[in-house]
C-alpha atoms as a PDB file:
ATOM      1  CA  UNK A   1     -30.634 -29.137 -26.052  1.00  0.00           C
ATOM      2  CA  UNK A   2     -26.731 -29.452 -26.518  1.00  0.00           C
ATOM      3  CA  UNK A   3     -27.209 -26.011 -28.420  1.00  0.00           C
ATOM      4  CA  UNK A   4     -28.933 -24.512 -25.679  1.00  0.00           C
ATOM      5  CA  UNK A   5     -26.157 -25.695 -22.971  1.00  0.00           C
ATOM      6  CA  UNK A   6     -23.516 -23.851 -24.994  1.00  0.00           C
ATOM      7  CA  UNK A   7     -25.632 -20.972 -25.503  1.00  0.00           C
ATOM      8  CA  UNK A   8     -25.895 -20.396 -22.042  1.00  0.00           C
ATOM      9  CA  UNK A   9     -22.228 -21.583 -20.724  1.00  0.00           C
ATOM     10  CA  UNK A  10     -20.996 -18.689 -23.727  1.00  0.00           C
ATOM     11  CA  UNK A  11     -23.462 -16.457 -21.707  1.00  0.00           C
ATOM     12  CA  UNK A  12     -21.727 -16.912 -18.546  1.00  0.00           C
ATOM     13  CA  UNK A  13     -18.159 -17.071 -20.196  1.00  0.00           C
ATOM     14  CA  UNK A  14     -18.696 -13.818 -22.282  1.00  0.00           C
ATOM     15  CA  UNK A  15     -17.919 -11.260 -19.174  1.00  0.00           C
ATOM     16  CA  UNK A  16     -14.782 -13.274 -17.901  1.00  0.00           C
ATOM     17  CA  UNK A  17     -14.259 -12.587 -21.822  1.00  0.00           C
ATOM     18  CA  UNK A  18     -14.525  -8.827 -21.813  1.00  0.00           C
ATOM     19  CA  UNK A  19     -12.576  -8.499 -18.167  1.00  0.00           C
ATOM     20  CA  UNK A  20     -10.105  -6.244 -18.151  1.00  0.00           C
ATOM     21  CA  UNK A  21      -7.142  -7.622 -16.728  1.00  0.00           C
ATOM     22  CA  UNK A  22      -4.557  -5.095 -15.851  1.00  0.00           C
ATOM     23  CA  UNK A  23      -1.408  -4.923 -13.853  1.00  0.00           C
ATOM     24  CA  UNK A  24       0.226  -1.315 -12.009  1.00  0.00           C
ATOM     25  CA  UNK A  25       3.765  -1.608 -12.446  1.00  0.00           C
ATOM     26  CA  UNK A  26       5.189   0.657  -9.527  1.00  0.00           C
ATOM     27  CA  UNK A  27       7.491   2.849 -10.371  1.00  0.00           C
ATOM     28  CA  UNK A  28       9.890   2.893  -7.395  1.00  0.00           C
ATOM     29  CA  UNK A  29      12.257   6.028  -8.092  1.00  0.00           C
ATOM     30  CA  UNK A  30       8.783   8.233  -8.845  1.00  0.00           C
ATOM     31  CA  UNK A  31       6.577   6.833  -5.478  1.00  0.00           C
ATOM     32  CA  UNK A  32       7.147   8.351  -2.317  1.00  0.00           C
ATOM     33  CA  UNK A  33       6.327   6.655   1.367  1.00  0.00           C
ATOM     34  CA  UNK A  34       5.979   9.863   3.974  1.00  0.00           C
ATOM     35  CA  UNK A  35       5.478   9.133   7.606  1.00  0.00           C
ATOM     36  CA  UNK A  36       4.355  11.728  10.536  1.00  0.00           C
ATOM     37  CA  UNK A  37       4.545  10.535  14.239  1.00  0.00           C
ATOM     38  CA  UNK A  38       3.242  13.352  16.415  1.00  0.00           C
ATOM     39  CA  UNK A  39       5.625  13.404  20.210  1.00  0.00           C
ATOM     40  CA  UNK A  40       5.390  15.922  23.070  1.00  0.00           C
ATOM     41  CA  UNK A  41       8.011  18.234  21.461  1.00  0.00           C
ATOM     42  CA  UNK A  42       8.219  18.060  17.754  1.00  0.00           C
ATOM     43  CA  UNK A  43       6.052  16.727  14.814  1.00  0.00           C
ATOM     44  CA  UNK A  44       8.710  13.763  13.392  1.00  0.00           C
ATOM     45  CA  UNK A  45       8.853  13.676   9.282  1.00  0.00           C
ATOM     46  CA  UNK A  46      10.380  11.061   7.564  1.00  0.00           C
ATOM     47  CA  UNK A  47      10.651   9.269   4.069  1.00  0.00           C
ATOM     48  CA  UNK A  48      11.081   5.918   3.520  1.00  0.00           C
ATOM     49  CA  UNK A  49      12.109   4.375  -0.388  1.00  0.00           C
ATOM     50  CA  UNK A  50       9.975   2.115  -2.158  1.00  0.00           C
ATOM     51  CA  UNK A  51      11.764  -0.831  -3.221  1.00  0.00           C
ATOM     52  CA  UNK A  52       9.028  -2.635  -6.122  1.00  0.00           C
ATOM     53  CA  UNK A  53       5.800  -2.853  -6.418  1.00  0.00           C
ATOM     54  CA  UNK A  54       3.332  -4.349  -8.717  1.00  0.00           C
ATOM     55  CA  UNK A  55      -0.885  -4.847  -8.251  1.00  0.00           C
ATOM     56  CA  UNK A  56      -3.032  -7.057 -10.493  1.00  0.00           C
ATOM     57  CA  UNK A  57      -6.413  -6.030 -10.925  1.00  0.00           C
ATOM     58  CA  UNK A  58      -9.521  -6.743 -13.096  1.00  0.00           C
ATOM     59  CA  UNK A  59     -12.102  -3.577 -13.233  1.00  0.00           C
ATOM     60  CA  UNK A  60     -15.034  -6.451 -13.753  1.00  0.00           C
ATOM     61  CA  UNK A  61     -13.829  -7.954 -10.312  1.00  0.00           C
ATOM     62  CA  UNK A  62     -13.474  -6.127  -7.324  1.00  0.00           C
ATOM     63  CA  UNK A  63     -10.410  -8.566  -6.619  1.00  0.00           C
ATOM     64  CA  UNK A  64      -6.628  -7.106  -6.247  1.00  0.00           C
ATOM     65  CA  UNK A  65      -3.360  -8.711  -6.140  1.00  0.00           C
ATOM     66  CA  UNK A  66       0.187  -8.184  -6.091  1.00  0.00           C
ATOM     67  CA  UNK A  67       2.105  -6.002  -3.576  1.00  0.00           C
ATOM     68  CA  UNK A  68       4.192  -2.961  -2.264  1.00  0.00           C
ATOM     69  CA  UNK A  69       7.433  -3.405  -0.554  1.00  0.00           C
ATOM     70  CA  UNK A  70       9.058  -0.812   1.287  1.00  0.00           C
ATOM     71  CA  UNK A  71      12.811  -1.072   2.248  1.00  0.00           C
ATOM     72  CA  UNK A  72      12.610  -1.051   6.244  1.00  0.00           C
ATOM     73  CA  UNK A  73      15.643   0.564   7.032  1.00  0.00           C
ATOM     74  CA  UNK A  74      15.372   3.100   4.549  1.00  0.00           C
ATOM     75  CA  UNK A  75      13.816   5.504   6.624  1.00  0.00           C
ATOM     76  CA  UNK A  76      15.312   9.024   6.943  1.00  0.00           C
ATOM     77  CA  UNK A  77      13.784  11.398   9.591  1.00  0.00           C
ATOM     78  CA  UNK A  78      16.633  14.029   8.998  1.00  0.00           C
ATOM     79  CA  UNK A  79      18.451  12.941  12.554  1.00  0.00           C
ATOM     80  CA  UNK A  80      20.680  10.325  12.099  1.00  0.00           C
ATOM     81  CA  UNK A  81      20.424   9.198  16.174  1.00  0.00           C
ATOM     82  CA  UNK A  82      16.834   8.985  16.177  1.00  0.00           C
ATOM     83  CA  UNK A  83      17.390   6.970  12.661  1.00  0.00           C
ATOM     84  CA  UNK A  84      19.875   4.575  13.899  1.00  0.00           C
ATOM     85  CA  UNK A  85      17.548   4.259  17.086  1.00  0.00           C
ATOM     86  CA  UNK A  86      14.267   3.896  14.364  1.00  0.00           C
ATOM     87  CA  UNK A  87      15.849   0.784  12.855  1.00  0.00           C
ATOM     88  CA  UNK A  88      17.580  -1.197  15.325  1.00  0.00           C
ATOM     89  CA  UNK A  89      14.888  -1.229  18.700  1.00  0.00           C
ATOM     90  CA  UNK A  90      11.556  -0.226  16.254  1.00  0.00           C
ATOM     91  CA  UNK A  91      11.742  -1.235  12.941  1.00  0.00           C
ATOM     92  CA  UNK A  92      14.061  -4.640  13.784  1.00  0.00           C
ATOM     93  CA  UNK A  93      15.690  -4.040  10.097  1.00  0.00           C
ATOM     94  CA  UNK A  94      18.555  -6.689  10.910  1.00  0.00           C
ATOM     95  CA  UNK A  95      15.157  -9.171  11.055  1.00  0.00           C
ATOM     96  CA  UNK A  96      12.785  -7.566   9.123  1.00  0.00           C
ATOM     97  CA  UNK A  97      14.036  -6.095   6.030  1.00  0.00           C
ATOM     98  CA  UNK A  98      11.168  -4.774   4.664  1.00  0.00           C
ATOM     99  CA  UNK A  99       7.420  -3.839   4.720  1.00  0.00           C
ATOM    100  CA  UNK A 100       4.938  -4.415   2.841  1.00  0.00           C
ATOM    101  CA  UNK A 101       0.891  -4.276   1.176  1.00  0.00           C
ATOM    102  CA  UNK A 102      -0.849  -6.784  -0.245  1.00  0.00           C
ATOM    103  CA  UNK A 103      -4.055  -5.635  -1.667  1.00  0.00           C
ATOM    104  CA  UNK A 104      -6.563  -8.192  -1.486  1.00  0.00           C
ATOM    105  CA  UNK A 105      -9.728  -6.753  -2.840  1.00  0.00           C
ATOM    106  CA  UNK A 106     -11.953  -3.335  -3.393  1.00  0.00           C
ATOM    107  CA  UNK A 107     -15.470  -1.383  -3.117  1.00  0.00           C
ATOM    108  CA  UNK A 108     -16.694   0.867  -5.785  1.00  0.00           C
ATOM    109  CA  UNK A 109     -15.751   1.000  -9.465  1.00  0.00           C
ATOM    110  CA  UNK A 110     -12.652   1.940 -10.869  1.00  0.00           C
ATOM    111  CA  UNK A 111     -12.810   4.582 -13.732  1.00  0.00           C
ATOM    112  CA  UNK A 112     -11.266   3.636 -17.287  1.00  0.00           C
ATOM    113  CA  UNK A 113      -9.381   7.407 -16.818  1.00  0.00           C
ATOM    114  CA  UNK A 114      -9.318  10.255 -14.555  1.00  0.00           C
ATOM    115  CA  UNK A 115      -9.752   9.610 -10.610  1.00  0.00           C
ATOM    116  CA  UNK A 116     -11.584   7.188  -8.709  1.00  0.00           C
ATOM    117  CA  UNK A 117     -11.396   6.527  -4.826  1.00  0.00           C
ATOM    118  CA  UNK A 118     -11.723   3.416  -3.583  1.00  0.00           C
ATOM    119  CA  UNK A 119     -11.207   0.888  -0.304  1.00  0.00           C
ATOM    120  CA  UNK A 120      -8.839  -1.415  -0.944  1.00  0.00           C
ATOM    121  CA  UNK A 121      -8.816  -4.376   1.730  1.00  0.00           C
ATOM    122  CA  UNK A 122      -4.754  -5.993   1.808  1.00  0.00           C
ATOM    123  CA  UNK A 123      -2.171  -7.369   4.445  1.00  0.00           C
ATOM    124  CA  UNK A 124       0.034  -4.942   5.628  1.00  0.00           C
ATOM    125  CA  UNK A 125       2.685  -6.852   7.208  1.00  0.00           C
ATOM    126  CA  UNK A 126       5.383  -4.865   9.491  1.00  0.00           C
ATOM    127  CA  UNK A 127       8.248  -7.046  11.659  1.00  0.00           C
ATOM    128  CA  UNK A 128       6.943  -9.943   9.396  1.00  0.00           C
ATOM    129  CA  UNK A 129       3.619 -10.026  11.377  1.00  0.00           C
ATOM    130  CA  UNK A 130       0.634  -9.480   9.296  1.00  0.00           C
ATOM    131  CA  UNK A 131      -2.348  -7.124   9.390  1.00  0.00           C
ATOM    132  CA  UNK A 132      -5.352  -6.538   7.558  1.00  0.00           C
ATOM    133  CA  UNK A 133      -6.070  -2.921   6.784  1.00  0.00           C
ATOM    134  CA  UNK A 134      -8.544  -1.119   4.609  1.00  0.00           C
ATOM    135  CA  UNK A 135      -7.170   2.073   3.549  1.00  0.00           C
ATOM    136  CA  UNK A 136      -9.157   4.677   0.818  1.00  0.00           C
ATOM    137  CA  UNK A 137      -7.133   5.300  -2.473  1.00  0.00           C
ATOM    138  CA  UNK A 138      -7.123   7.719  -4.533  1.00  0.00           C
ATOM    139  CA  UNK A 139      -6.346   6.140  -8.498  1.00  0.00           C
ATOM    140  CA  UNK A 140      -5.358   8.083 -10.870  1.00  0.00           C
ATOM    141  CA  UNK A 141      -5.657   6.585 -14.579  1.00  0.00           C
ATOM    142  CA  UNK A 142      -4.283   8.325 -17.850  1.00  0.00           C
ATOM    143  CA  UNK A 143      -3.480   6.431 -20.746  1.00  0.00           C
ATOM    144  CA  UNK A 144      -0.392   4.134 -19.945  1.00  0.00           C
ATOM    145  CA  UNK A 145      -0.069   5.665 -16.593  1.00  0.00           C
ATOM    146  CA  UNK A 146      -1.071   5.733 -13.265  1.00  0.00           C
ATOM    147  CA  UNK A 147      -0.836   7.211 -10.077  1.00  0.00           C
ATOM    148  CA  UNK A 148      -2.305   5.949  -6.614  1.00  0.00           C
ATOM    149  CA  UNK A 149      -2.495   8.078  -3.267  1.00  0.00           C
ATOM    150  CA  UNK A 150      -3.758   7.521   0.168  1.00  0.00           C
ATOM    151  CA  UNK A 151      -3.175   8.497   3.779  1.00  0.00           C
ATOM    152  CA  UNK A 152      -3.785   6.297   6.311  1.00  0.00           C
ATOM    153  CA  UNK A 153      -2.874   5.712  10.465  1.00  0.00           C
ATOM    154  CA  UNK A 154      -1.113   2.709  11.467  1.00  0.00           C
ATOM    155  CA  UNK A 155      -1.578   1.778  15.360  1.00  0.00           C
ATOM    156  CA  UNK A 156       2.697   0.683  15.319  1.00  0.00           C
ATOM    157  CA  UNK A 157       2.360  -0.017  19.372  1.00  0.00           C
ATOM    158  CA  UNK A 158      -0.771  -2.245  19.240  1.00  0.00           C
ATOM    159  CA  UNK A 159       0.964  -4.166  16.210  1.00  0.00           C
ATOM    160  CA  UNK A 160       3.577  -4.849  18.506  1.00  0.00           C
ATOM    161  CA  UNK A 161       6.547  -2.079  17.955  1.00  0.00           C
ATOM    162  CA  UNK A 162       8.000  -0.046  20.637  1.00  0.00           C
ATOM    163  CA  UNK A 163       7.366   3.467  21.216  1.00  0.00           C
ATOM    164  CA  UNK A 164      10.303   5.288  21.215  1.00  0.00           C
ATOM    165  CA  UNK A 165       9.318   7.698  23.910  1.00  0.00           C
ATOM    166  CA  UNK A 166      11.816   8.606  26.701  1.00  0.00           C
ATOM    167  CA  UNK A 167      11.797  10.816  29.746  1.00  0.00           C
ATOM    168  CA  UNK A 168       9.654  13.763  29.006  1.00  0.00           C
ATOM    169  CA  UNK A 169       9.803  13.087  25.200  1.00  0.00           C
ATOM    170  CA  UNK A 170       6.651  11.246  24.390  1.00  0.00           C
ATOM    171  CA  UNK A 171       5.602   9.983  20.709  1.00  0.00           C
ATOM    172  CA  UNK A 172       1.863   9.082  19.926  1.00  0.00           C
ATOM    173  CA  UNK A 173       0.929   5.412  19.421  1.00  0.00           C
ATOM    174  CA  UNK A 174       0.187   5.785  15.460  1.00  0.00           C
ATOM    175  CA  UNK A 175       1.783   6.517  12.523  1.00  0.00           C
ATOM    176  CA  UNK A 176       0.192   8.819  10.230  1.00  0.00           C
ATOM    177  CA  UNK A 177       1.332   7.117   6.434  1.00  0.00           C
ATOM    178  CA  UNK A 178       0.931   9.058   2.784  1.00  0.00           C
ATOM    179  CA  UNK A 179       1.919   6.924  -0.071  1.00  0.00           C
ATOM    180  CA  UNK A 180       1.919   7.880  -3.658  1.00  0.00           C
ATOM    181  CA  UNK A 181       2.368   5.668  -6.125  1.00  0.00           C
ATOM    182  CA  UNK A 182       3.452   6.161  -9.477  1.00  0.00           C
ATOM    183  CA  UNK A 183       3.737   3.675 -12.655  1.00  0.00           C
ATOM    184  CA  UNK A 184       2.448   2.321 -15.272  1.00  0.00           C
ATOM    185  CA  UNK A 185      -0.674   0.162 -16.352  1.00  0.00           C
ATOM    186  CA  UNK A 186       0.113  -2.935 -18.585  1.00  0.00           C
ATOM    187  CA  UNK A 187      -2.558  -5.379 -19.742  1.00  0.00           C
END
């Protein structure tokens, strides 16, 4: 009986065994944050850098962890007003230094190489308030390296920023966000 008990307790163990425990090391000088807010007169382009970033994730377990952080005040639109403007009333950076993603957990199966797309479930916290999001990523997986893409629309006024519209110069209520990712996978 005591034979059979291990038997089947080695059973259960044996996957948790065989997971493949991996970590994305984010790569900060190679990733890229672009954001596109759509106003009245102009479509508004801007970069922002990526300050670290590192997700743990096991491809037996559709459970993520880790996190991206984005340097707030970063952001560079290619008009120095509207920047200065961006970071003091909108993005609070004196407060709120930074932004960030916490993945918490994903659908479908990720690939051992090539691409996979998946919904990945996280916090996305912006002036320190936080907000769950699921956004579709693209993952890229070759060898020791790894890439990770998505676009997605964050609703900034309805997560409690201002809209910088003035006068006749009106901006939309999203964000349109593409991040890419680049790194390294370490197990």
């Amino acid at each position: 009986m005591k034979s059979f008990a291990v038997f089947v307790l080695a059973g259960l163990l044996a996957p948790a065994a065989l997971a493949q425990h991996q970590t994305f090391v984010i790569n900060p000088d190679a990733s890229k944050v672009r954001v596109t807010l759509n106003t009245t007169h102009e479509l508004v382009n801007g970069a922002f850098h990526v300050q670290s970033g590192s997700i743990e994730f096991d491809r037996s377990l559709p459970k993520m962890s880790g996190s991206v952080v984005v340097l707030a005040g970063s952001g560079k639109t290619g008009n120095d007003s509207r920047d200065k403007k961006m970071n003091k009333d909108i993005l609070k950076v004196e407060q709120y230094a930074t932004v960030s993603f916490e993945p918490k957990n994903y659908n479908g199966v990720l690939a051992p190489s090539g691409d996979s797309v998946i919904p990945v479930t996280g916090i996305f916290t912006l002036l320190g308030t936080p907000h769950e999001i699921t956004i579709p990523i693209v993952v890229h997986l070759e060898g020791a390296t790894a890439t990770a893409k998505t676009h997605f629309v964050v609703p900034y006024v309805q997560w409690g920023l201002k809209n910088p519209s003035f006068l006749i110069w009106k901006a939309d209520n999203d964000v349109a966000i593409d991040l890419n990712l680049a790194g390294t996978i370490s197990k």
